[in-house]
C-alpha atoms as a PDB file:
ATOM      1  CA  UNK A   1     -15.312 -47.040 -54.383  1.00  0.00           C
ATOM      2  CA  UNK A   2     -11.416 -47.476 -53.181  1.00  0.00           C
ATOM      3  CA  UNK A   3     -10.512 -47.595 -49.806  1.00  0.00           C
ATOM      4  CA  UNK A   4      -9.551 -43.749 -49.335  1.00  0.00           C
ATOM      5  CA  UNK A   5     -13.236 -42.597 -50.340  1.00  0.00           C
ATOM      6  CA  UNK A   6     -14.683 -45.134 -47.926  1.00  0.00           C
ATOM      7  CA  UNK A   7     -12.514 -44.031 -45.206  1.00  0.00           C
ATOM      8  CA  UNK A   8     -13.161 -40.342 -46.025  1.00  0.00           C
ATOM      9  CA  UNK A   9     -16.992 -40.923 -45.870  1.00  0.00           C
ATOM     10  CA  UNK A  10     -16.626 -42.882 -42.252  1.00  0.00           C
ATOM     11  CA  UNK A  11     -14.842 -39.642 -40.902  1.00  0.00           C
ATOM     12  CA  UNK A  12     -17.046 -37.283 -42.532  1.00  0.00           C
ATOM     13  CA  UNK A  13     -20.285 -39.734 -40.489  1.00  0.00           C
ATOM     14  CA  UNK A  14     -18.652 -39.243 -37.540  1.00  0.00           C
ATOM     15  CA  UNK A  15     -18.181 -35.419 -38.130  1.00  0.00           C
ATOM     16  CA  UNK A  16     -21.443 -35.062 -38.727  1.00  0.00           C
ATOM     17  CA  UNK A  17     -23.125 -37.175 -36.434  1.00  0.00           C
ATOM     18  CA  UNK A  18     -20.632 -34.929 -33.785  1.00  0.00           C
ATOM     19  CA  UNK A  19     -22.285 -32.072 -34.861  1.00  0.00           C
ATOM     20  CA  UNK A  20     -25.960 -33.151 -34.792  1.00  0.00           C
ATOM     21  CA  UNK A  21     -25.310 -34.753 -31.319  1.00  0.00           C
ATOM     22  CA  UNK A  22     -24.166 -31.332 -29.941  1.00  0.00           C
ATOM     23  CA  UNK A  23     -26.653 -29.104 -31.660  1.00  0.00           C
ATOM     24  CA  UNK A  24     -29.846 -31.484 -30.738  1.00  0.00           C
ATOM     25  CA  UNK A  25     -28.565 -32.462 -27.879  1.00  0.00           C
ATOM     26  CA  UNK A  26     -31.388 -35.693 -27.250  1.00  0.00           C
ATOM     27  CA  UNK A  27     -34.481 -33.883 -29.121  1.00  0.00           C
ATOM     28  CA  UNK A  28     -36.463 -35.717 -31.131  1.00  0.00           C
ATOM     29  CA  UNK A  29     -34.658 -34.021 -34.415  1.00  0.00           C
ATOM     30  CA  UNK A  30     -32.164 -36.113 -33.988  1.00  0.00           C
ATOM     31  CA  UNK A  31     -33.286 -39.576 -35.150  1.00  0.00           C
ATOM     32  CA  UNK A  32     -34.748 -37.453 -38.107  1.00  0.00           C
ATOM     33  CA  UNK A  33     -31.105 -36.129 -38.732  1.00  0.00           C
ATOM     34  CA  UNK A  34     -29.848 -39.913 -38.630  1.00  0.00           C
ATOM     35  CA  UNK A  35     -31.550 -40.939 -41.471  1.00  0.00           C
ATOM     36  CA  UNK A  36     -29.932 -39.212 -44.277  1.00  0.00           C
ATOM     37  CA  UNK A  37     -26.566 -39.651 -42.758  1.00  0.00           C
ATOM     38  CA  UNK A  38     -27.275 -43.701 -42.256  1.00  0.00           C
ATOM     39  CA  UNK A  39     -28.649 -43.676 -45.654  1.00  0.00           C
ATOM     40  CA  UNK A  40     -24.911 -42.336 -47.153  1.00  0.00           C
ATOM     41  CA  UNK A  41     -22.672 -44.487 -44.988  1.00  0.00           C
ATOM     42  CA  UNK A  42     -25.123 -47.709 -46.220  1.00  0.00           C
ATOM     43  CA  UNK A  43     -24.738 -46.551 -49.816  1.00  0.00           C
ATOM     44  CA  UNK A  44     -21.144 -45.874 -49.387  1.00  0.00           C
ATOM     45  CA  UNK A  45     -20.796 -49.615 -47.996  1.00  0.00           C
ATOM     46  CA  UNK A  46     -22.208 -51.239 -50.460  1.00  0.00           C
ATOM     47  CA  UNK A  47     -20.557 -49.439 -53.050  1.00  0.00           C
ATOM     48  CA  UNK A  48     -17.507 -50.632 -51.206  1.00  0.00           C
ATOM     49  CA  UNK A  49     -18.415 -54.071 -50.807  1.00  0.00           C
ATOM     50  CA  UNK A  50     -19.112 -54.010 -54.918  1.00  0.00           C
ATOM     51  CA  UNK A  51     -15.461 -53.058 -55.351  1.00  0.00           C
ATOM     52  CA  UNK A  52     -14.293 -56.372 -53.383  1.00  0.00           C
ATOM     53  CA  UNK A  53     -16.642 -58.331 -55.316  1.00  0.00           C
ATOM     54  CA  UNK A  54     -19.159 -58.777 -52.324  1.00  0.00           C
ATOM     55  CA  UNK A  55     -23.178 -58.095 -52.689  1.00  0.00           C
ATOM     56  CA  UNK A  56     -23.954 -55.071 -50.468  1.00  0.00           C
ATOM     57  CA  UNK A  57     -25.498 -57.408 -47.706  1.00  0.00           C
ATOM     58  CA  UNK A  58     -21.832 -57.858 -46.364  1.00  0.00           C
ATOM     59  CA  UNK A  59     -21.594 -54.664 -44.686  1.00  0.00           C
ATOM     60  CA  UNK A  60     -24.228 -56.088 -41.918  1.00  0.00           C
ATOM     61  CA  UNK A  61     -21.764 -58.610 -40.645  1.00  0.00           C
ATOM     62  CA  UNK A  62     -20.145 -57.034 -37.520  1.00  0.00           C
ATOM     63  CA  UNK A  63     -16.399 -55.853 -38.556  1.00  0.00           C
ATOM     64  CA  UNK A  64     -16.607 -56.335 -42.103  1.00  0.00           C
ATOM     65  CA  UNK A  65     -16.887 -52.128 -42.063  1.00  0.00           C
ATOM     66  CA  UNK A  66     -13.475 -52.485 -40.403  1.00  0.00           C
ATOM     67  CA  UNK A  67     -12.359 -55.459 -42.943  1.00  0.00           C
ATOM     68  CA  UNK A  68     -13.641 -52.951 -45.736  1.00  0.00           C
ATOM     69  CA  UNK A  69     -11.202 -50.153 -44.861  1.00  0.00           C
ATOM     70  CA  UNK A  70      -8.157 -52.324 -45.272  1.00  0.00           C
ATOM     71  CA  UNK A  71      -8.873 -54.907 -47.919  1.00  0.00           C
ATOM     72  CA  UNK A  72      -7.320 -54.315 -51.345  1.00  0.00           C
ATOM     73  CA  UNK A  73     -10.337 -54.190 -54.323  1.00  0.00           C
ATOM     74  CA  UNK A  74     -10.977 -57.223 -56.665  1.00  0.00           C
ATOM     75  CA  UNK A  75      -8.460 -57.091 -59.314  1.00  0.00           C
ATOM     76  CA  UNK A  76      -9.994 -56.506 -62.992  1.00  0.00           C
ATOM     77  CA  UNK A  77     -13.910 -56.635 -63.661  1.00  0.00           C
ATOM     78  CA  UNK A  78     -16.209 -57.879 -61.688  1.00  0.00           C
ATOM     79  CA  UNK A  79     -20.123 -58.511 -61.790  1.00  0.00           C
ATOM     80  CA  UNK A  80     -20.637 -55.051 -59.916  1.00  0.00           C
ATOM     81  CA  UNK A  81     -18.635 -53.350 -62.723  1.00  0.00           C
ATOM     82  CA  UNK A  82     -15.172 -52.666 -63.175  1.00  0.00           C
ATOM     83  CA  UNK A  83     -11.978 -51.668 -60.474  1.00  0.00           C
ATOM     84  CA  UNK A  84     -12.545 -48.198 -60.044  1.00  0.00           C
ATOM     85  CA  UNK A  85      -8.281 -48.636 -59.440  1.00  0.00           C
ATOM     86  CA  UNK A  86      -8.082 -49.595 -62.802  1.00  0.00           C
ATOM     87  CA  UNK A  87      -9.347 -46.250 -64.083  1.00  0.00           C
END
């Protein structure tokens, strides 16, 4: 995915994860709520991390969600697929 989708997903996490922290406020629901949200922003990473070139793996070094936002994608093909830019 390009940059603007990954940085649309991170604010739509932290929307969410707002709203789930206000309405549970500490119950046990809440690490149930997590896991569907933690399951998006990993997919969305990795996706990510494919359009750079990088396996998915990547996204668990500490700042390289930061590095991800800002880092122009692989130019042409790579072995994740093509540059979704190039569409």
């Amino acid at each position: 995915i390009r940059r603007t989708e990954y940085g649309i997903s991170l604010i739509i996490y932290a929307i969410a994860a707002s709203i789930i922290n206000v309405i549970a406020k500490g119950s046990a629901i809440l690490g149930l709520c997590y896991i569907p949200m933690l399951w998006f922003l990993w997919a969305q990473g990795a996706k990510r991390c494919h359009d750079l070139g990088n396996s998915g793996w990547f996204q668990l070094i500490p700042l390289y969600g930061f590095w991800m936002l800002f880092q122009d994608g692989k130019k042409g093909n790579n072995k994740y697929g093509i540059n979704p830019k190039g569409r």
